[in-house]
Protein backbone atom coordinates (compact mmCIF):
# COMPACT_ATOMS: atom_id res chain seq x y z
CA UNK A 1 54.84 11.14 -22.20
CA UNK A 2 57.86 9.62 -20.70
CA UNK A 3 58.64 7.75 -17.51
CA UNK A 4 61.96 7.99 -15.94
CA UNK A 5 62.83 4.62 -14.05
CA UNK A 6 65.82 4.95 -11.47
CA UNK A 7 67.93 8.16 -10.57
CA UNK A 8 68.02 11.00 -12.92
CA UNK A 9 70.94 12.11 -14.05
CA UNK A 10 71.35 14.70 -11.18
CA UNK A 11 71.49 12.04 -8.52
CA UNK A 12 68.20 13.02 -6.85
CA UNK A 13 65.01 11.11 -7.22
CA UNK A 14 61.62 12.86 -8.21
CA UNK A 15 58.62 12.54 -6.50
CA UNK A 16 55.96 11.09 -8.86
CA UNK A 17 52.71 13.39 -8.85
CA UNK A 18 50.68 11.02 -11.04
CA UNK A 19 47.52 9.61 -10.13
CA UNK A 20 48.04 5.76 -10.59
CA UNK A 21 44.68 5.19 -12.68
CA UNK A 22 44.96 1.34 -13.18
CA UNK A 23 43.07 -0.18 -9.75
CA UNK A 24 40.32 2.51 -10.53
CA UNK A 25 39.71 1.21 -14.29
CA UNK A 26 39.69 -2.37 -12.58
CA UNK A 27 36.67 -1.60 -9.79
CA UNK A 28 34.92 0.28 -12.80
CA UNK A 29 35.07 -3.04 -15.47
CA UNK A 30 34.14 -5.08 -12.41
CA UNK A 31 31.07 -3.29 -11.45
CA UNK A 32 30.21 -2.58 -15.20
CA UNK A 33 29.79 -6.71 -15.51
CA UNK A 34 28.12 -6.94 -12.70
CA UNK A 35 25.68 -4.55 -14.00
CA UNK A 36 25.43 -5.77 -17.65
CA UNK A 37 24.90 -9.40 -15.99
CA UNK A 38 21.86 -8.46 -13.37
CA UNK A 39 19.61 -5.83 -15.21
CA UNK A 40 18.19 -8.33 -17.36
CA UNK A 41 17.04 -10.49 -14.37
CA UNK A 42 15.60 -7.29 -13.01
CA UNK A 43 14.01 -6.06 -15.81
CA UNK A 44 11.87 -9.63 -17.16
CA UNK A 45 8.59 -9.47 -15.60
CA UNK A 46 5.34 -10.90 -16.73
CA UNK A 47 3.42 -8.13 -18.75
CA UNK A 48 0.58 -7.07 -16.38
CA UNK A 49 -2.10 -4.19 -16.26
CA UNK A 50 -1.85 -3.06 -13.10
CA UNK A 51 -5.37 -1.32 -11.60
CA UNK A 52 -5.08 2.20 -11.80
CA UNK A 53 -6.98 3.52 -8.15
CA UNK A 54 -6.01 6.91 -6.28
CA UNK A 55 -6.79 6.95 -2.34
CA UNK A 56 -8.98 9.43 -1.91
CA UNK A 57 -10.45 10.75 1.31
CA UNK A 58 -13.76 9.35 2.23
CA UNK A 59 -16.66 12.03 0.89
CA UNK A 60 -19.81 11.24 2.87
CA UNK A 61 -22.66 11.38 1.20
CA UNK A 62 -26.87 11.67 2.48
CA UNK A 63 -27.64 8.04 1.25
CA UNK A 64 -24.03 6.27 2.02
CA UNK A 65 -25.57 3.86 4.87
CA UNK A 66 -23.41 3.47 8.16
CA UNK A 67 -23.35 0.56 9.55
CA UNK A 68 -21.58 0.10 12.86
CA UNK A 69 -20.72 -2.64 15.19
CA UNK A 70 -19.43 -2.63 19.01
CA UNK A 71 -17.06 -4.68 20.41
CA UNK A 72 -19.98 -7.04 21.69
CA UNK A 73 -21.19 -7.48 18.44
CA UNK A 74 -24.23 -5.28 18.45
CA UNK A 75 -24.97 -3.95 14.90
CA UNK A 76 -26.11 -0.20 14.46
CA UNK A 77 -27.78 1.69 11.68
CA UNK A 78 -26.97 4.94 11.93
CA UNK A 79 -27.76 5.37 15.48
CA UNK A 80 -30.34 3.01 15.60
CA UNK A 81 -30.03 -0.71 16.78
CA UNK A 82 -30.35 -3.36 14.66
CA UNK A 83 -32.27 -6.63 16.49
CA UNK A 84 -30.77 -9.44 14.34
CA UNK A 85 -29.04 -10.32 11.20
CA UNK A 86 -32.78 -11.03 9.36
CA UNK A 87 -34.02 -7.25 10.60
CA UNK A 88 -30.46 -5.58 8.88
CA UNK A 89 -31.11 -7.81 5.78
CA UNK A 90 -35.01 -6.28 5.11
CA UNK A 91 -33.31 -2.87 5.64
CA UNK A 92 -30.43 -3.59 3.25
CA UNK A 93 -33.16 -4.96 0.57
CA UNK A 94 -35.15 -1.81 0.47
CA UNK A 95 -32.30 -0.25 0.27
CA UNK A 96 -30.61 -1.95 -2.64
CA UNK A 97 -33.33 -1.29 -5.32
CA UNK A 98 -32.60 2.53 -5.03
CA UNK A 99 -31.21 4.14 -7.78
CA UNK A 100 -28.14 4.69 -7.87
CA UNK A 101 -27.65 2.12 -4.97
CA UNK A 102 -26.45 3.67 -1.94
CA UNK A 103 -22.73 2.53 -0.60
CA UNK A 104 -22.36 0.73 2.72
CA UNK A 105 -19.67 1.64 5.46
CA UNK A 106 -18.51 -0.55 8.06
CA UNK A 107 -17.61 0.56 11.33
CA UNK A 108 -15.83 -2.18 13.42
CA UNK A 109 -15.10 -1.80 16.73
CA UNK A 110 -11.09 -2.30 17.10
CA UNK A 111 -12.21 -5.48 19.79
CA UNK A 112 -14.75 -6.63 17.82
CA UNK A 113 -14.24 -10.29 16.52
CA UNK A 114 -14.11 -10.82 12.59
CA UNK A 115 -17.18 -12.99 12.75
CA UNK A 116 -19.56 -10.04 13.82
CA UNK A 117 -18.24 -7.87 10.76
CA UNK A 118 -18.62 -11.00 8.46
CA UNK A 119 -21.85 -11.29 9.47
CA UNK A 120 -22.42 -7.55 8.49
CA UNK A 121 -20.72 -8.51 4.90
CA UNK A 122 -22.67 -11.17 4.60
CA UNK A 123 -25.65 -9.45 5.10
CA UNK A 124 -24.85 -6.85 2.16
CA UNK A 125 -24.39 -9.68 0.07
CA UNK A 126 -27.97 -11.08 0.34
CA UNK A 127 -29.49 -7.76 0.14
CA UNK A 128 -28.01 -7.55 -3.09
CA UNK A 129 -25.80 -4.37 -1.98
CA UNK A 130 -22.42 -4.09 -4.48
CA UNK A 131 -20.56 -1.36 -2.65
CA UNK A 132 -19.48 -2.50 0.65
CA UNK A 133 -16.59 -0.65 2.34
CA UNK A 134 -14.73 -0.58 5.82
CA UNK A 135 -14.37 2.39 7.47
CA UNK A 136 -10.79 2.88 9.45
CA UNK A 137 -8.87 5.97 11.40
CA UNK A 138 -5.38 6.68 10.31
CA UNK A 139 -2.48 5.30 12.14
CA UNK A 140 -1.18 8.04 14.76
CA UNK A 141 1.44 10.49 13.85
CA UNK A 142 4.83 9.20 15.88
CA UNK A 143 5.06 11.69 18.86
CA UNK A 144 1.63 13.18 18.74
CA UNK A 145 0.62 10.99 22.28
């Protein structure tokens, strides 16, 4: 391949039609160091085993126990009131020798303050109950007001 430089011989200059290549090599050595310099930083991680959990959708079962409590702090079994902390804790204990060991749900009230649901938790925990879980609505779909 040649290259004429200056006037041809007829007197006329040609129009180069040739895609100058040399700024597009540049960019592509550029970003080819930039990539051979930051994948290792990405890629060192400590070795880990992640847990492995899917989020499935709640299946309500007879002897799952719900356990709610109102924005006042008023604690429900089922529909059924619960007096005091030392009432819910009896309940819980007959309940935690079953086997298999029924699962407790938490309903809190959105209002309610963290201390009455603690209290609920803490409950479990001297009953000897080992599946506690907090029950929860979906966020809103965006536009379905």
């Amino acid at each position: 391949m040649a290259m004429q430089v200056g006037a041809s011989d007829e007197g006329e200059e040609q129009l180069n039609t040739t895609i100058n290549t040399t700024p597009l090599v540049d960019v592509m050595l550029v970003l080819l160091i930039i990539f051979l310099i930051t994948i290792p930083v990405v890629t060192q991680t400590i070795k880990l085993e992640l847990p492995k959990e899917k989020n499935i959708p709640l299946q309500t079962k007879p002897e799952n126990i719900t356990i709610a409590v109102n924005r006042d702090g008023e604690i429900f079994w089922g529909m059924q009131r619960i007096p005091d902390i030392e009432a819910l804790v009896n309940r819980l204990k007959v309940e935690s020798v079953k086997e298999p060991q029924p699962e407790v749900h938490i309903r809190g009230d959105n209002e309610v303050r963290y201390e009455s649901v603690g209290r609920v938790v803490v409950a479990c925990q001297r009953a000897g109950i080992f599946k506690v879980g907090f029950i929860t609505e979906p966020p809103a779909a965006a536009g379905s007001r």
